[in-house]
Protein backbone atom coordinates (compact mmCIF):
# COMPACT_ATOMS: atom_id res chain seq x y z
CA UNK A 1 -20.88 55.12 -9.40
CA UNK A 2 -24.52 56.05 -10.09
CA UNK A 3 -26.50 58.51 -8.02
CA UNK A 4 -29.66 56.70 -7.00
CA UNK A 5 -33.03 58.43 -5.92
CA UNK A 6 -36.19 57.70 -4.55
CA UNK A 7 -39.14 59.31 -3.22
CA UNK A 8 -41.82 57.31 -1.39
CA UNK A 9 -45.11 58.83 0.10
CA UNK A 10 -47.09 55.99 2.48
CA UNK A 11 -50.23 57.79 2.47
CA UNK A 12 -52.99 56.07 1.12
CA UNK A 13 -54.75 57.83 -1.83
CA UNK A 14 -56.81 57.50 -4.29
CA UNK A 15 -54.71 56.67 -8.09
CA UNK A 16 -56.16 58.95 -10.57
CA UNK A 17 -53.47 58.65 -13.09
CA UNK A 18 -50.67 56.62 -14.63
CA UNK A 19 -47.74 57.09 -16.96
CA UNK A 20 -45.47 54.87 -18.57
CA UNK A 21 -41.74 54.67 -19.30
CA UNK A 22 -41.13 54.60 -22.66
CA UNK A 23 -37.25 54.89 -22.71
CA UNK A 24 -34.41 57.43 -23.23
CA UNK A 25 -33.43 60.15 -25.31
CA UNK A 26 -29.67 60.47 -25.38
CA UNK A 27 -30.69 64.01 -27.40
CA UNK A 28 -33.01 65.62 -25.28
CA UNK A 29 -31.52 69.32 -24.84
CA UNK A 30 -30.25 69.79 -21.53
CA UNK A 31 -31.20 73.47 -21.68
CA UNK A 32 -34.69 72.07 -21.04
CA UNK A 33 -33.18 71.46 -17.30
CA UNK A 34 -32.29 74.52 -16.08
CA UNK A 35 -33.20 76.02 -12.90
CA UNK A 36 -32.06 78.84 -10.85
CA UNK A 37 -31.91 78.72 -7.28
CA UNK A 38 -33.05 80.95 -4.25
CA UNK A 39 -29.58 82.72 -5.04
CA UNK A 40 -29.86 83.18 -8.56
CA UNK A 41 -27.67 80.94 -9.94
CA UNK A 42 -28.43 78.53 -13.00
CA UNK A 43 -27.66 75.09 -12.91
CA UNK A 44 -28.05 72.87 -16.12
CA UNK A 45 -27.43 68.95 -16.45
CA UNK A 46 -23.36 68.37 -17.88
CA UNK A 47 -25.17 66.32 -20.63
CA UNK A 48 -27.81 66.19 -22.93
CA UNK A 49 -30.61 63.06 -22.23
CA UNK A 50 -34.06 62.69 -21.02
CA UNK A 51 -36.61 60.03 -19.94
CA UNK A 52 -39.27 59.81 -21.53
CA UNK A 53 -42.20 59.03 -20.27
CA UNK A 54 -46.04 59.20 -21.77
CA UNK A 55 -49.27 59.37 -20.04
């Protein structure tokens, strides 16, 4: 099953931007991903892949 997310703010704000989804990139490194946590431990992505998305 797919892991869904979503984050919603209801705060209302002035828009001073926009972006739009262009696709994905089944090649997009997963290195790129990596994060360590409060205890020091890197976590990467199992797979390579990336939205991509242009402003």
């Amino acid at each position: 099953m797919a892991m869904v997310s979503i984050h919603m703010i209801n705060e209302n704000k002035i828009i001073n931007h926009n972006v739009a989804l262009i696709g994905w990139d089944d090649n997009f490194d997963k290195n790129y991903f990596t994060v360590t946590d409060t205890n020091g431990v890197a976590h990467t992505p199992d797979t390579n892949g990336a939205w991509l998305v242009k402003k």
